[in-house]
N, C-alpha and C. Protein backbone atom coordinates (compact mmCIF):
# COMPACT_ATOMS: atom_id res chain seq x y z
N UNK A 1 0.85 -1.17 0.00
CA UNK A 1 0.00 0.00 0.00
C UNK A 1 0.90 1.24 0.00
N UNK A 2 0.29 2.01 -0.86
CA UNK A 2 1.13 3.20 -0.87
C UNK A 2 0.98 4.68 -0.37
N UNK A 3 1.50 5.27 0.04
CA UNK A 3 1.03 6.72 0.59
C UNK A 3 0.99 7.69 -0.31
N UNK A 4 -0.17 8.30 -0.46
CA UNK A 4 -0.36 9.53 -1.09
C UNK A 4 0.51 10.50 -1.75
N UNK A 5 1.32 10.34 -0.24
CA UNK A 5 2.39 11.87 -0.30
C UNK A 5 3.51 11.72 -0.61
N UNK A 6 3.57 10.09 -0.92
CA UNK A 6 4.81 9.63 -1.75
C UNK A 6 4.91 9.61 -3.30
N UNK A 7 3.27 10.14 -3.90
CA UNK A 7 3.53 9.66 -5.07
C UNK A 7 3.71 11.60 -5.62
N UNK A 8 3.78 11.22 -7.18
CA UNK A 8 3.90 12.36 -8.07
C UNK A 8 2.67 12.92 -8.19
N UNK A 9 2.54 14.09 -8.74
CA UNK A 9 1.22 14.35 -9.21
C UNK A 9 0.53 13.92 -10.59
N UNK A 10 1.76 13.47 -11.38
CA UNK A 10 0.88 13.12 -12.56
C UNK A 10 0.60 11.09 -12.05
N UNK A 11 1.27 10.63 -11.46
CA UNK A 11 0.90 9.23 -10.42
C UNK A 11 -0.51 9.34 -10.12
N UNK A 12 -0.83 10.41 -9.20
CA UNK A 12 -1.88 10.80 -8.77
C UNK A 12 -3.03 11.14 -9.86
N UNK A 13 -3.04 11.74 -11.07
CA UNK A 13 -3.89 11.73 -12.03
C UNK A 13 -4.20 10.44 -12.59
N UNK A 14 -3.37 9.65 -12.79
CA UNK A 14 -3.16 8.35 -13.01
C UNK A 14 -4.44 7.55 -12.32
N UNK A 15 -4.62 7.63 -11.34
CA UNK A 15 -5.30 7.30 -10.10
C UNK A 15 -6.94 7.74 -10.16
N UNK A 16 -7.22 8.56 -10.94
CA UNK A 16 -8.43 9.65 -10.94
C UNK A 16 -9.34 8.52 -12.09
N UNK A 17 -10.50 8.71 -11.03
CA UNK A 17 -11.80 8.76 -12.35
C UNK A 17 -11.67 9.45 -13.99
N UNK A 18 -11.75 8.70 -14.70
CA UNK A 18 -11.84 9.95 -16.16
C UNK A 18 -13.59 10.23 -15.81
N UNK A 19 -13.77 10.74 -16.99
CA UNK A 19 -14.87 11.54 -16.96
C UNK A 19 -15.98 10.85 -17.58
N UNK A 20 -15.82 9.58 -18.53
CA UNK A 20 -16.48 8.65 -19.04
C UNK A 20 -16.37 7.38 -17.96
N UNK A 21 -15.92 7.36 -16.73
CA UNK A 21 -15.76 6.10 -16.12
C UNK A 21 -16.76 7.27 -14.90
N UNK A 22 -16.52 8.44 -14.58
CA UNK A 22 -17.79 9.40 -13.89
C UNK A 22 -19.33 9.09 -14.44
N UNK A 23 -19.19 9.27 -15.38
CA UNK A 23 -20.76 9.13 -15.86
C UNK A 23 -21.19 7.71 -15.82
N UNK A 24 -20.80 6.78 -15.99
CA UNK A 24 -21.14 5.17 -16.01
C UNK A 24 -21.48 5.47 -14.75
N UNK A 25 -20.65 5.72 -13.73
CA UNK A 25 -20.76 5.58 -12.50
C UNK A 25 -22.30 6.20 -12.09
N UNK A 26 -22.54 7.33 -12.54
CA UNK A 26 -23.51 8.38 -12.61
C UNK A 26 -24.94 7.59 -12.77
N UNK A 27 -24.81 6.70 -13.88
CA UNK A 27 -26.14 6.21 -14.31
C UNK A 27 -26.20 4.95 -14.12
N UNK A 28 -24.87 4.28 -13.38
CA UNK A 28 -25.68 3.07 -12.40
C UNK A 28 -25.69 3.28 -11.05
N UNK A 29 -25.81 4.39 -10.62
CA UNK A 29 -26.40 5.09 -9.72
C UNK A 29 -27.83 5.01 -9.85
N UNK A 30 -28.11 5.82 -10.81
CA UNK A 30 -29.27 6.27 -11.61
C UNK A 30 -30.37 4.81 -11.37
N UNK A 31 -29.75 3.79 -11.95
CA UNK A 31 -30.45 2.53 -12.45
C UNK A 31 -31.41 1.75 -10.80
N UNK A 32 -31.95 0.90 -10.98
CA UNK A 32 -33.05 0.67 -9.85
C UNK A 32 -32.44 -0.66 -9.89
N UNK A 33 -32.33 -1.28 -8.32
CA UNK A 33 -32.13 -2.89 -8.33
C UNK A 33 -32.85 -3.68 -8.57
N UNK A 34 -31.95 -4.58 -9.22
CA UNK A 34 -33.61 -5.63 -9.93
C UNK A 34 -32.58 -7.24 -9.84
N UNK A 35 -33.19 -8.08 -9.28
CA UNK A 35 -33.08 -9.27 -8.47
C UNK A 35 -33.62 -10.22 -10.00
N UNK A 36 -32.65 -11.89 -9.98
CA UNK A 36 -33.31 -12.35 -10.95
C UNK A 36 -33.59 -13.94 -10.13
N UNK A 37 -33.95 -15.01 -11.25
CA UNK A 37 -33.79 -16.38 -10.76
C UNK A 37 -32.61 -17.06 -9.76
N UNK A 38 -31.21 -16.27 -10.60
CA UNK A 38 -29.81 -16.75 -9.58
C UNK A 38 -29.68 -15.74 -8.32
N UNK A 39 -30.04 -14.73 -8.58
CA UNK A 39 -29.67 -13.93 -7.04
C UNK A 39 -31.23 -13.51 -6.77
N UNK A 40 -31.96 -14.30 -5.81
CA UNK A 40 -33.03 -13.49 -5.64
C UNK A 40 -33.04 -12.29 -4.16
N UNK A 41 -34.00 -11.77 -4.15
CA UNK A 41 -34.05 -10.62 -3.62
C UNK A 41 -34.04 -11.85 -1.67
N UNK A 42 -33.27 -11.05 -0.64
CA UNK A 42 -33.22 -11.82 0.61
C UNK A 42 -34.46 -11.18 1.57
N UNK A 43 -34.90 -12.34 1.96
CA UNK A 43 -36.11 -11.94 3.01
C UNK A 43 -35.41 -11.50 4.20
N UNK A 44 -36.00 -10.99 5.40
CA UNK A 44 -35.20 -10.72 6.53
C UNK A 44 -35.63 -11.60 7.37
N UNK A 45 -36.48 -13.06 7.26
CA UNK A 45 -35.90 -14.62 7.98
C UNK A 45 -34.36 -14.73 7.31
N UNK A 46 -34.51 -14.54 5.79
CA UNK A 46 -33.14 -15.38 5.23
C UNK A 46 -32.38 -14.43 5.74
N UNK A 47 -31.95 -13.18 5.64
CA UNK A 47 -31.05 -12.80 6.46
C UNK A 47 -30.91 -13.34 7.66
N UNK A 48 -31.42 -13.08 8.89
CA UNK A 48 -30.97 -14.06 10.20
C UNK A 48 -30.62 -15.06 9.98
N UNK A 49 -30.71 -15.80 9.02
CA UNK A 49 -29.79 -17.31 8.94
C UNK A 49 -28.32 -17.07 8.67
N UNK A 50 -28.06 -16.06 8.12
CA UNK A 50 -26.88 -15.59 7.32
C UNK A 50 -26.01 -15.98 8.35
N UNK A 51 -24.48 -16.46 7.81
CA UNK A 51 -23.49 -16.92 8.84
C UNK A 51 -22.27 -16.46 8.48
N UNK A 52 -21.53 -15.90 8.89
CA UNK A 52 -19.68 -15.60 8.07
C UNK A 52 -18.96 -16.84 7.44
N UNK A 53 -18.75 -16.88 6.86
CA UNK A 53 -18.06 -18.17 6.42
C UNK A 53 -16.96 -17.95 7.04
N UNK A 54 -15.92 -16.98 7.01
CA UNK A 54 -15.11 -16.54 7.85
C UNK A 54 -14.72 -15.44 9.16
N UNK A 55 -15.45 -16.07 10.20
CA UNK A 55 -15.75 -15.24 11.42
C UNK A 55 -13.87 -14.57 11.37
N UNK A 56 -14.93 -13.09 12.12
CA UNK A 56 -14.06 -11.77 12.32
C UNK A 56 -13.22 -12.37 13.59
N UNK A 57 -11.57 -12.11 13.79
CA UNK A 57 -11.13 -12.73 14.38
C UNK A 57 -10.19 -11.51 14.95
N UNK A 58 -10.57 -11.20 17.08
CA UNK A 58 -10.06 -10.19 17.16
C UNK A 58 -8.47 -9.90 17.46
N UNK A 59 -8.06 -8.99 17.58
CA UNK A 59 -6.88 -8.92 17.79
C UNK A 59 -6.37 -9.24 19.34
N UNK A 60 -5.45 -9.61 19.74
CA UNK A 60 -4.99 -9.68 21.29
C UNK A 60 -4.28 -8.34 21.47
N UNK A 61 -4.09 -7.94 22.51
CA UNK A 61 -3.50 -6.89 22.69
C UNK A 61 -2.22 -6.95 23.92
């Protein structure tokens, strides 16, 4: 991972949204969720079943 303030500024443009990857973004914003046969929409029973497959594991200190 890299720090910000290590890089260049044209690095940093590098890094930036263009303005055609803004607007995509823009209008699947825009767009409404729509659920099909493979992912259907989750009830909130099926949620409470929901389980981590990989439980959060805390740190010792």
């Amino acid at each position: 991972m890299a720090n910000i303030t290590d890089t260049t500024w044209e690095e940093r443009n590098e890094l930036a949204f263009t303005q055609k990857e803004l607007d995509e973004l823009e209008r699947a914003r825009a767009m409404p969720i729509t659920f099909d046969e493979d992912c259907p929409e989750v009830t909130p029973e099926q949620a409470v079943r929901f389980r981590r497959v990989n439980p959060v594991r805390r740190a010792t200190q």
